[in-house]
C-alpha atoms as a PDB file:
ATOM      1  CA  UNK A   1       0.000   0.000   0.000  1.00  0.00           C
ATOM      2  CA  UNK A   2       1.607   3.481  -0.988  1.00  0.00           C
ATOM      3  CA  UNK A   3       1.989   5.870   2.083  1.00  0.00           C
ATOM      4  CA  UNK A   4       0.053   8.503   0.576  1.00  0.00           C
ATOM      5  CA  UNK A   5      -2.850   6.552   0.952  1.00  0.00           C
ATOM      6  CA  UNK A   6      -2.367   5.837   5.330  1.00  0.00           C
ATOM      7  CA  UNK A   7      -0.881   8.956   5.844  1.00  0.00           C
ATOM      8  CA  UNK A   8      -4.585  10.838   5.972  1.00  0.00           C
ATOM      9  CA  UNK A   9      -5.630   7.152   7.993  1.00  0.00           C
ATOM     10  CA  UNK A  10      -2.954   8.116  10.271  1.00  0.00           C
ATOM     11  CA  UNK A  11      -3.256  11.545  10.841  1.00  0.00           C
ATOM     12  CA  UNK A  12      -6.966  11.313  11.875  1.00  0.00           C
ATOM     13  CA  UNK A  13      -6.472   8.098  13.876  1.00  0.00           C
ATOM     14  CA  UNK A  14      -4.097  10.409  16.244  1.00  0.00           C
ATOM     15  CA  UNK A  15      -6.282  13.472  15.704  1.00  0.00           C
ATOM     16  CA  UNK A  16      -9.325  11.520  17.376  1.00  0.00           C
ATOM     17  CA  UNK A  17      -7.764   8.856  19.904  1.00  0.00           C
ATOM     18  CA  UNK A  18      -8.424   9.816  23.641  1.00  0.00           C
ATOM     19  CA  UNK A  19      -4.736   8.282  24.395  1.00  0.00           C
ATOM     20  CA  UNK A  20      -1.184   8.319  23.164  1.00  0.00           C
ATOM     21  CA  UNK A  21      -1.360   5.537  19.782  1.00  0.00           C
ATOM     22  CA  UNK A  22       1.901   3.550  19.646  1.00  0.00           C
ATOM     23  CA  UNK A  23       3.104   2.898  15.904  1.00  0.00           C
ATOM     24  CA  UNK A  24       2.293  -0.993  16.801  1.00  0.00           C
ATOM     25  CA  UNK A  25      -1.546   0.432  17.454  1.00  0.00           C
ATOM     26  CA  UNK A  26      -1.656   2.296  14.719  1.00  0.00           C
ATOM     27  CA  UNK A  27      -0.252  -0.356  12.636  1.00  0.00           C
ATOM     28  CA  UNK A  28      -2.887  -2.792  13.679  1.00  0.00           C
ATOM     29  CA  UNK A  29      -5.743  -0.247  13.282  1.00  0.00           C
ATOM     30  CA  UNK A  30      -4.648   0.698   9.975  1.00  0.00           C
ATOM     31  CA  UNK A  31      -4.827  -2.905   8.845  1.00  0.00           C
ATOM     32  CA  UNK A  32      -8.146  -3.343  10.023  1.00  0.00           C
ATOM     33  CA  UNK A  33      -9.543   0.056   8.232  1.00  0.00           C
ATOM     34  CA  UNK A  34      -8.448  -2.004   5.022  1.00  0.00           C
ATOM     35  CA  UNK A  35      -8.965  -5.580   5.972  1.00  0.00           C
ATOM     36  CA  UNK A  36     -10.225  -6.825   2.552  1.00  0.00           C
ATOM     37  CA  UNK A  37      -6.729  -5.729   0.935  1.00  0.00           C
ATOM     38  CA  UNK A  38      -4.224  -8.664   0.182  1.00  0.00           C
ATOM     39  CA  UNK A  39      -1.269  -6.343   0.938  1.00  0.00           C
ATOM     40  CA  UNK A  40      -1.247  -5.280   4.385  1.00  0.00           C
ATOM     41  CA  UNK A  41       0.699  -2.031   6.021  1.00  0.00           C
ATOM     42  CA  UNK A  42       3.786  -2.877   7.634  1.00  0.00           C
ATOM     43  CA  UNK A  43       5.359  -1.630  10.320  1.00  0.00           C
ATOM     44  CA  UNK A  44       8.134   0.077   8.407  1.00  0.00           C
ATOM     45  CA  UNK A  45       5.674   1.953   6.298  1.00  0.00           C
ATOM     46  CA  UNK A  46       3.827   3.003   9.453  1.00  0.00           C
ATOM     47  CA  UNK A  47       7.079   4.470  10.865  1.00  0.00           C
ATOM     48  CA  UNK A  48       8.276   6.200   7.598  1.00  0.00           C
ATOM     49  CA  UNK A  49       4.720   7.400   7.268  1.00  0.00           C
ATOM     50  CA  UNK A  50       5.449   8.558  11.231  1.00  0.00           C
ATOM     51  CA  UNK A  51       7.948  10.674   9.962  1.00  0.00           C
ATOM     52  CA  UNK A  52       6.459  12.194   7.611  1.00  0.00           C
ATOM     53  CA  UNK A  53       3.936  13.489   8.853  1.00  0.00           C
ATOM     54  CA  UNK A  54       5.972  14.495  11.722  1.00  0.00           C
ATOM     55  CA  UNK A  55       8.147  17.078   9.124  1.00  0.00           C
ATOM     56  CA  UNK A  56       5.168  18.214   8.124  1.00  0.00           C
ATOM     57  CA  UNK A  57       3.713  19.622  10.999  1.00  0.00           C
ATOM     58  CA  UNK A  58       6.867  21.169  11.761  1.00  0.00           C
ATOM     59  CA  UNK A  59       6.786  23.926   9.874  1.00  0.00           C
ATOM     60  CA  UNK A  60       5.937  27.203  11.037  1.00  0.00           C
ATOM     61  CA  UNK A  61       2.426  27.588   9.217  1.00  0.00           C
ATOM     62  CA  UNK A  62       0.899  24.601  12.538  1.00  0.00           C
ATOM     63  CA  UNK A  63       0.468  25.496  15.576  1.00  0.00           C
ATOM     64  CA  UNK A  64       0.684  22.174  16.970  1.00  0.00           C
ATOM     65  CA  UNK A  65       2.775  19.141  16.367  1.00  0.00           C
ATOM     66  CA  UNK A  66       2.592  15.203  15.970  1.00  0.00           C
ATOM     67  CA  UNK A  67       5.311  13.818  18.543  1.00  0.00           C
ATOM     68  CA  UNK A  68       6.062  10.835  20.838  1.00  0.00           C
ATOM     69  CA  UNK A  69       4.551  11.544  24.645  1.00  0.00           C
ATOM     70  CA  UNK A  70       3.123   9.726  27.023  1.00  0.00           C
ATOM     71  CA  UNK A  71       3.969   6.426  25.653  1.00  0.00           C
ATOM     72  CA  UNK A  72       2.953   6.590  22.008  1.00  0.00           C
ATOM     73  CA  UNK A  73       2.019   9.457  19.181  1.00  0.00           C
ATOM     74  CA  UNK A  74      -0.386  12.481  19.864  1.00  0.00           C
ATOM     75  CA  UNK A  75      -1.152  15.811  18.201  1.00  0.00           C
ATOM     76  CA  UNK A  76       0.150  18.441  21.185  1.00  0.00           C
ATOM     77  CA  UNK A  77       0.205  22.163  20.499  1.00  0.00           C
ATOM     78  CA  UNK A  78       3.823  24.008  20.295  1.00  0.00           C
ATOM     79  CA  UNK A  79       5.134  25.825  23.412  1.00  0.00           C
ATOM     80  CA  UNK A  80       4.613  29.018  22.102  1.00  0.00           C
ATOM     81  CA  UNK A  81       1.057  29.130  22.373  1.00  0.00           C
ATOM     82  CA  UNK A  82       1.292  28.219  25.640  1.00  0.00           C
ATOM     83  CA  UNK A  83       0.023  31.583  27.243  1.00  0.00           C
ATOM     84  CA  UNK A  84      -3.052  31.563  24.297  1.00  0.00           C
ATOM     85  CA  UNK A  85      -4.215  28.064  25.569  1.00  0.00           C
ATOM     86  CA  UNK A  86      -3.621  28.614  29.302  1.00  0.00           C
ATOM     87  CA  UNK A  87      -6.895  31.248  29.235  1.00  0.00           C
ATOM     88  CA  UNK A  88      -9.328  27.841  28.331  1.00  0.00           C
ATOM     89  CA  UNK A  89      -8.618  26.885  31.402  1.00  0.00           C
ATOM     90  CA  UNK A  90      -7.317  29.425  34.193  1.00  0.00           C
ATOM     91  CA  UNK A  91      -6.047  28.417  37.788  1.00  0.00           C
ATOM     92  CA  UNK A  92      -6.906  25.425  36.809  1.00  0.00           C
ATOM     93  CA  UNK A  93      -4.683  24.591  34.103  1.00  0.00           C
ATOM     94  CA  UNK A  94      -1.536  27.387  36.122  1.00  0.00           C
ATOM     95  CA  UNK A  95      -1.714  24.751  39.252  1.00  0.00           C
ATOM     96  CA  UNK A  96       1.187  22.931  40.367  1.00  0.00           C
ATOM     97  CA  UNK A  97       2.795  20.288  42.040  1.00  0.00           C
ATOM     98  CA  UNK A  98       3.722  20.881  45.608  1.00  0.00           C
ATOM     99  CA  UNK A  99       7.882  20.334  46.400  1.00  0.00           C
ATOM    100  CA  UNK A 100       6.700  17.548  48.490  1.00  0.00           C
ATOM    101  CA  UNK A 101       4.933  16.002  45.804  1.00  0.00           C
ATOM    102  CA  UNK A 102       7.824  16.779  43.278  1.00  0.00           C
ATOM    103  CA  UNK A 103      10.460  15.796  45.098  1.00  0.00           C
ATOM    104  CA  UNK A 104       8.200  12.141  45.758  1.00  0.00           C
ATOM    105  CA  UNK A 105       7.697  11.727  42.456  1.00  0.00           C
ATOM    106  CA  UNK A 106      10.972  12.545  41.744  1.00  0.00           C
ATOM    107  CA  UNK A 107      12.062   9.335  43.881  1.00  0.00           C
ATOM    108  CA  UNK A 108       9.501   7.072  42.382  1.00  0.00           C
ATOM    109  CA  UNK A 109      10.199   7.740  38.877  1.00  0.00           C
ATOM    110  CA  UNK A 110      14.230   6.777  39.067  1.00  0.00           C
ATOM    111  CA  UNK A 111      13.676   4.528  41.380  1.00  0.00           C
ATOM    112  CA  UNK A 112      10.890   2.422  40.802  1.00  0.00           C
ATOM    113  CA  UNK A 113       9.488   0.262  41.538  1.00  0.00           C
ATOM    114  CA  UNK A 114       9.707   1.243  44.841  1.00  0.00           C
ATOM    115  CA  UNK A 115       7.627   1.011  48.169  1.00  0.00           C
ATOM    116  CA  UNK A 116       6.414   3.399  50.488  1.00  0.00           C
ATOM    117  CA  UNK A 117       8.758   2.602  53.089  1.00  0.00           C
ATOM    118  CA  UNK A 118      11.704   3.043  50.809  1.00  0.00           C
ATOM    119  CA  UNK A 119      10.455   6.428  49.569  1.00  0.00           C
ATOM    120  CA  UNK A 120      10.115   7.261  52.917  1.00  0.00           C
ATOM    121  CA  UNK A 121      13.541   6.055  54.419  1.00  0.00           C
ATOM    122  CA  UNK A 122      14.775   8.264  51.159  1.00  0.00           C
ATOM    123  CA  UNK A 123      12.939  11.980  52.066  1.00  0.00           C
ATOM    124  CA  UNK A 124      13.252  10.955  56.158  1.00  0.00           C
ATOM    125  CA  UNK A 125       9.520  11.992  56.451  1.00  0.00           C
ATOM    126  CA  UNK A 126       6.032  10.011  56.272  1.00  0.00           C
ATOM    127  CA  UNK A 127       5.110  10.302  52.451  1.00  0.00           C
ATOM    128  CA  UNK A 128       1.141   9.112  52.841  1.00  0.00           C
ATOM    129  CA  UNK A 129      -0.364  12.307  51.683  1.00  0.00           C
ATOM    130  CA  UNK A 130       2.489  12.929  48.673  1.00  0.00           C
ATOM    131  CA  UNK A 131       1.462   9.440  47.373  1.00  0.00           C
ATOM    132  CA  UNK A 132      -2.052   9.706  48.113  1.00  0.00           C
ATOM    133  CA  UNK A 133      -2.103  13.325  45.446  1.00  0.00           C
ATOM    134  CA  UNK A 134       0.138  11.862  43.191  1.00  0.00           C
ATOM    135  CA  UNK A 135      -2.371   8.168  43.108  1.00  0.00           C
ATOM    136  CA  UNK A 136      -5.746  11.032  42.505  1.00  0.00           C
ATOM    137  CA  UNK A 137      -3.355  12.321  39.772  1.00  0.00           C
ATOM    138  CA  UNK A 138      -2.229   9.635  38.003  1.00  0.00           C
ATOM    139  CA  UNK A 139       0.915  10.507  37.845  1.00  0.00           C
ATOM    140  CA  UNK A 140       1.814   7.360  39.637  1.00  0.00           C
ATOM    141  CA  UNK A 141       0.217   3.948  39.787  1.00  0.00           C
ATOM    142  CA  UNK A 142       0.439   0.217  41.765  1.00  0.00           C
ATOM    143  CA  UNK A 143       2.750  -1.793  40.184  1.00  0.00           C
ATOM    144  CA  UNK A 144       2.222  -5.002  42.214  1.00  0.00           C
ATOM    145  CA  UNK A 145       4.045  -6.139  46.250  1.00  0.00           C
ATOM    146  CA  UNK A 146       6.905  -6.596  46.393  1.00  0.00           C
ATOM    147  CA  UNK A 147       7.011 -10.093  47.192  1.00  0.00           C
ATOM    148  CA  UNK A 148      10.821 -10.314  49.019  1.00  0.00           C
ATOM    149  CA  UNK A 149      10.107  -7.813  51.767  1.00  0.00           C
ATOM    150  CA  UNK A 150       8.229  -8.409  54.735  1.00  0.00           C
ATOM    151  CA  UNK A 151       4.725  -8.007  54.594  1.00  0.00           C
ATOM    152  CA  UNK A 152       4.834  -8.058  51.065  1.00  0.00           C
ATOM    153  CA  UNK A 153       4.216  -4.072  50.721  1.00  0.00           C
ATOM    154  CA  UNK A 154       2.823  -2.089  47.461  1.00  0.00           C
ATOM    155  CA  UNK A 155       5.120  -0.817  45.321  1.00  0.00           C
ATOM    156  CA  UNK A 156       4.689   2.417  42.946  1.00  0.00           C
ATOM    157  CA  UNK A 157       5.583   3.036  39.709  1.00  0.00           C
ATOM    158  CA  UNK A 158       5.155   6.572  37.474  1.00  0.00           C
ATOM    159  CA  UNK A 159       1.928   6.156  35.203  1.00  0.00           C
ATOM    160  CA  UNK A 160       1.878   6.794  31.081  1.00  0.00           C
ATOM    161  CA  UNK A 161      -0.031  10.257  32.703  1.00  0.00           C
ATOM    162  CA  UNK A 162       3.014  11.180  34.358  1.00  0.00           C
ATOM    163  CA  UNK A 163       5.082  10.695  30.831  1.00  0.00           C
ATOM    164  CA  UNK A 164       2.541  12.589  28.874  1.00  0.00           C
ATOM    165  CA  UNK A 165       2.679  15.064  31.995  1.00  0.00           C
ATOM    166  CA  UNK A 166       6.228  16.141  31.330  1.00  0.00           C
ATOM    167  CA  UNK A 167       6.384  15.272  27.539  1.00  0.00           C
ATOM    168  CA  UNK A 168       8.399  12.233  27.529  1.00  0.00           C
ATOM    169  CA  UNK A 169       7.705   8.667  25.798  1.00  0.00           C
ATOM    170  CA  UNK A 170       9.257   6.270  28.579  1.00  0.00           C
ATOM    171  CA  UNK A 171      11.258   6.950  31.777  1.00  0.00           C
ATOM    172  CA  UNK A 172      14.412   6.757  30.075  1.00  0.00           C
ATOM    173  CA  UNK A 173      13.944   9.857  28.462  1.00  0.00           C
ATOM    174  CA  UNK A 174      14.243  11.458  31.779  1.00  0.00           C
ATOM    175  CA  UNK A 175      17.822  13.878  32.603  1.00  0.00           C
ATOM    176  CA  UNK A 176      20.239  11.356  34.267  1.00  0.00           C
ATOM    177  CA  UNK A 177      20.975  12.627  37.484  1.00  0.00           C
ATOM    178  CA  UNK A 178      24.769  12.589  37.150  1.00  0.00           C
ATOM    179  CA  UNK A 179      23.539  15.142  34.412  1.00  0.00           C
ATOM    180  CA  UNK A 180      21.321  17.058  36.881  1.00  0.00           C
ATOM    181  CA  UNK A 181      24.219  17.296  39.156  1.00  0.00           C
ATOM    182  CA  UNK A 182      26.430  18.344  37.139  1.00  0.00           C
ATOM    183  CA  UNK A 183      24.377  22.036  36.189  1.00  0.00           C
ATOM    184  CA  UNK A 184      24.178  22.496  39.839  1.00  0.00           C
ATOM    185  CA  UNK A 185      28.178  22.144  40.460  1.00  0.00           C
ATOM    186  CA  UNK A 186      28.934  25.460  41.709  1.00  0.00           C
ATOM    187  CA  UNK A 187      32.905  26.205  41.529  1.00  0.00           C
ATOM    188  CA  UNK A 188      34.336  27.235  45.236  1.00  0.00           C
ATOM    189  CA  UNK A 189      34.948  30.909  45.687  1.00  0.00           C
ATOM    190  CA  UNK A 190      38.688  32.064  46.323  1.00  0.00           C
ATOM    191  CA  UNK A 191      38.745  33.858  50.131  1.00  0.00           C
ATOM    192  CA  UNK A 192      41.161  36.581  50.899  1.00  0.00           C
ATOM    193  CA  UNK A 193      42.332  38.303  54.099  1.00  0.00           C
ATOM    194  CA  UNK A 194      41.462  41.295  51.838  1.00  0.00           C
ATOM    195  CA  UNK A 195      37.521  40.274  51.804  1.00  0.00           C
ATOM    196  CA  UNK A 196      37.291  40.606  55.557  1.00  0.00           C
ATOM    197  CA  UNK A 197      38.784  43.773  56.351  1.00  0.00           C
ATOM    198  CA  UNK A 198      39.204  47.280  54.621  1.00  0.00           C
ATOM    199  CA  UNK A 199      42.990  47.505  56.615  1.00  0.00           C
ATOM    200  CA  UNK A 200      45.960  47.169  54.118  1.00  0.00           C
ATOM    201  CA  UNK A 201      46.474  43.405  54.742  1.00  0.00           C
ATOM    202  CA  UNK A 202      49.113  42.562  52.610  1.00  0.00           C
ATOM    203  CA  UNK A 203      51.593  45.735  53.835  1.00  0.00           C
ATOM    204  CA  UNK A 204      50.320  44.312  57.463  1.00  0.00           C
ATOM    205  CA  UNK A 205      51.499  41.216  56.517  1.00  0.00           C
ATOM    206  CA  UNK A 206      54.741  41.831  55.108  1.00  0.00           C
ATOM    207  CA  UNK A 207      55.461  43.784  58.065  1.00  0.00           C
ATOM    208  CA  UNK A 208      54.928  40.893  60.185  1.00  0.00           C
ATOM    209  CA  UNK A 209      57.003  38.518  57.254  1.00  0.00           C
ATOM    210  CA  UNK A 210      60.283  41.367  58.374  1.00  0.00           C
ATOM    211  CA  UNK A 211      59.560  41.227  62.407  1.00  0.00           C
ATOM    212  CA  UNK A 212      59.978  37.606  62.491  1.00  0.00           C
ATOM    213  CA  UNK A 213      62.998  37.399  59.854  1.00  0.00           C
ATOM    214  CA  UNK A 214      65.027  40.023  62.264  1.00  0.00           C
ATOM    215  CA  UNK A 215      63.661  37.774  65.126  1.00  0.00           C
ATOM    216  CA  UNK A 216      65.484  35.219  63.654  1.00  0.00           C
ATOM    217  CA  UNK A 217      68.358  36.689  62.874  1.00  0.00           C
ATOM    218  CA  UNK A 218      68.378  37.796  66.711  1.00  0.00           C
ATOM    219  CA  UNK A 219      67.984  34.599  67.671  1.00  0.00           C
ATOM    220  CA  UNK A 220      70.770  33.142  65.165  1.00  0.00           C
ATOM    221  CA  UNK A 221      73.496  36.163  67.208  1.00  0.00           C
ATOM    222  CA  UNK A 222      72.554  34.012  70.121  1.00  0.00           C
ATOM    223  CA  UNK A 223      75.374  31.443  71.604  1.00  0.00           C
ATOM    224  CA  UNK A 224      77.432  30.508  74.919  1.00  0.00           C
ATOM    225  CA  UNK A 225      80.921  30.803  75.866  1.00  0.00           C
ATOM    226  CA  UNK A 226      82.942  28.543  78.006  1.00  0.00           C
ATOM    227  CA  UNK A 227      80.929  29.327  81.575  1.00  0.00           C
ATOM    228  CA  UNK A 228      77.865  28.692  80.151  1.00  0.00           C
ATOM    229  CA  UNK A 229      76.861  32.106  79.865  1.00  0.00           C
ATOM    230  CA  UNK A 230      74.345  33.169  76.981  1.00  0.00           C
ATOM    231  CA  UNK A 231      75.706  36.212  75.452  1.00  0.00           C
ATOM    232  CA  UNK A 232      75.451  37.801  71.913  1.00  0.00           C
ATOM    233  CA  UNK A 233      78.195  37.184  69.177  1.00  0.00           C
ATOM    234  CA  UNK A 234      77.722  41.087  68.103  1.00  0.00           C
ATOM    235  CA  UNK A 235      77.932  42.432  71.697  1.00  0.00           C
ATOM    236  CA  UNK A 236      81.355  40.151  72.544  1.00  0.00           C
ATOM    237  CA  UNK A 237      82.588  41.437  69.157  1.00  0.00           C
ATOM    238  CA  UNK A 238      81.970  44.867  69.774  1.00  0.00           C
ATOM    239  CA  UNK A 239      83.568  44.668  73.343  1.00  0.00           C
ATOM    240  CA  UNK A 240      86.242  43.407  72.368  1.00  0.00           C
ATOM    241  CA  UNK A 241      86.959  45.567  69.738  1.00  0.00           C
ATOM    242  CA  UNK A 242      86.225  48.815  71.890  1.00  0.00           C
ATOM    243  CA  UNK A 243      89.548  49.206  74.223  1.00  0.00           C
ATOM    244  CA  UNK A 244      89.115  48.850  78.387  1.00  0.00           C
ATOM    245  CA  UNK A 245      89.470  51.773  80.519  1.00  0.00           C
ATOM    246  CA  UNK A 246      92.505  50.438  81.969  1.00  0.00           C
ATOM    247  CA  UNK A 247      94.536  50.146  78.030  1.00  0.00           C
ATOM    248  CA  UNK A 248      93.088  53.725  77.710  1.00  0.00           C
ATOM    249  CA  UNK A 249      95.323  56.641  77.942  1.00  0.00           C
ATOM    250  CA  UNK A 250      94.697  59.005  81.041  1.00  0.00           C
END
């Protein structure tokens, strides 16, 4: 079958579905639109047709788009209309997610599955009413129990709402966290004497660098003679250099 013949098929099959259409859905549904045909649509064809269509609604002249969120293919309108659309819906459509309920979700969608307990033991607070928000959102769903842990406890996974939610296809299209790190390393600022006091520090400072190299040299005129008496190399020079007042003429 020629792809300008299920490209239209396509289009309106993501146009009117309620949810995200996988190219394996559309694939199937496409097949069954022309069920009396010999030659049936491939996958392939469905994916190059995908594309396609994609280009097409790149352009400038849409205002919306056909791309991969929420687990499969939907028709979502550009960012730049974002402020145009947000009016349909007011406070409504401007709420958010509390930083509890972020920073939750944030645990259960690189780490799930995951319980309660261990989303707890993570943000060192009780997490009932996070999950309970995020469970009437459907941002997250139960995955199963986790079978190996005592008491065999729920266990949480993020929902194909929470994917759709940030405009991603599958959890691995979420920012690795050694990426997320790595735009909050902050490089360590250099300190100086200077930054603490308006006094000239450095002058103060070499000052102190002269005081203790005289000290030194003080210290090195230092020594004792034969009685064991500490005197000063400079001062025994000197005296005996100077004549006594008994050589000195009257």
């Amino acid at each position: 079958m020629e792809l300008s013949q299920i490209i239209p098929h396509i289009e309106v099959l993501i146009f009117a579905s309620e949810k995200p259409l996988t190219s394996l859905d559309i694939v199937e549904l496409i097949n069954n639109t022309f069920g009396f045909l010999e030659e049936r649509t491939t996958l392939d064809q469905v994916e190059s047709a995908l594309e396609g269509i994609r280009e097409k609604y790149d352009s400038e002249f849409y205002p919306f788009e056909v791309k991969q969120s929420g687990g499969g293919w939907q028709f979502l309108t550009k960012p730049s209309y974002h402020a145009t659309i947000a009016q349909l819906n007011g406070d409504k459509f401007l709420k958010r997610l509390s930083n509890a309920a972020l920073e939750t979700l944030a645990i259960i969608a690189y780490k799930q599955p995951i319980t309660k307990g261990e989303i707890e033991s993570i943000r060192g607070v009780n997490s009932d009413y996070s999950i309970q928000k995020l469970l009437e959102k459907e941002l997250i769903l139960i995955s199963g129990r986790n079978e190996n842990m005592p008491g065999k406890p729920l266990v949480y996974a993020t929902s194909r709402n929470f994917m759709d939610y940030f405009g991603i296809n599958t959890p691995a299209d979420l920012p690795k966290i050694r990426e997320v790190l790595a735009d909050q390393i902050v490089e360590g600022t250099i300190i100086k004497p200077e930054d603490f006091t308006d006094a000239p520090v450095a002058s103060e400072i070499a000052e102190e660098t002269e005081k203790e190299d005289s000290t030194v040299a003080v210290i090195s005129d230092l020594t004792v003679n034969e009685e064991g008496e500490l005197i000063i190399k400079d001062e025994e020079e000197t005296a005996g250099e100077e004549p006594s007042k008994e050589d000195s003429p009257e």
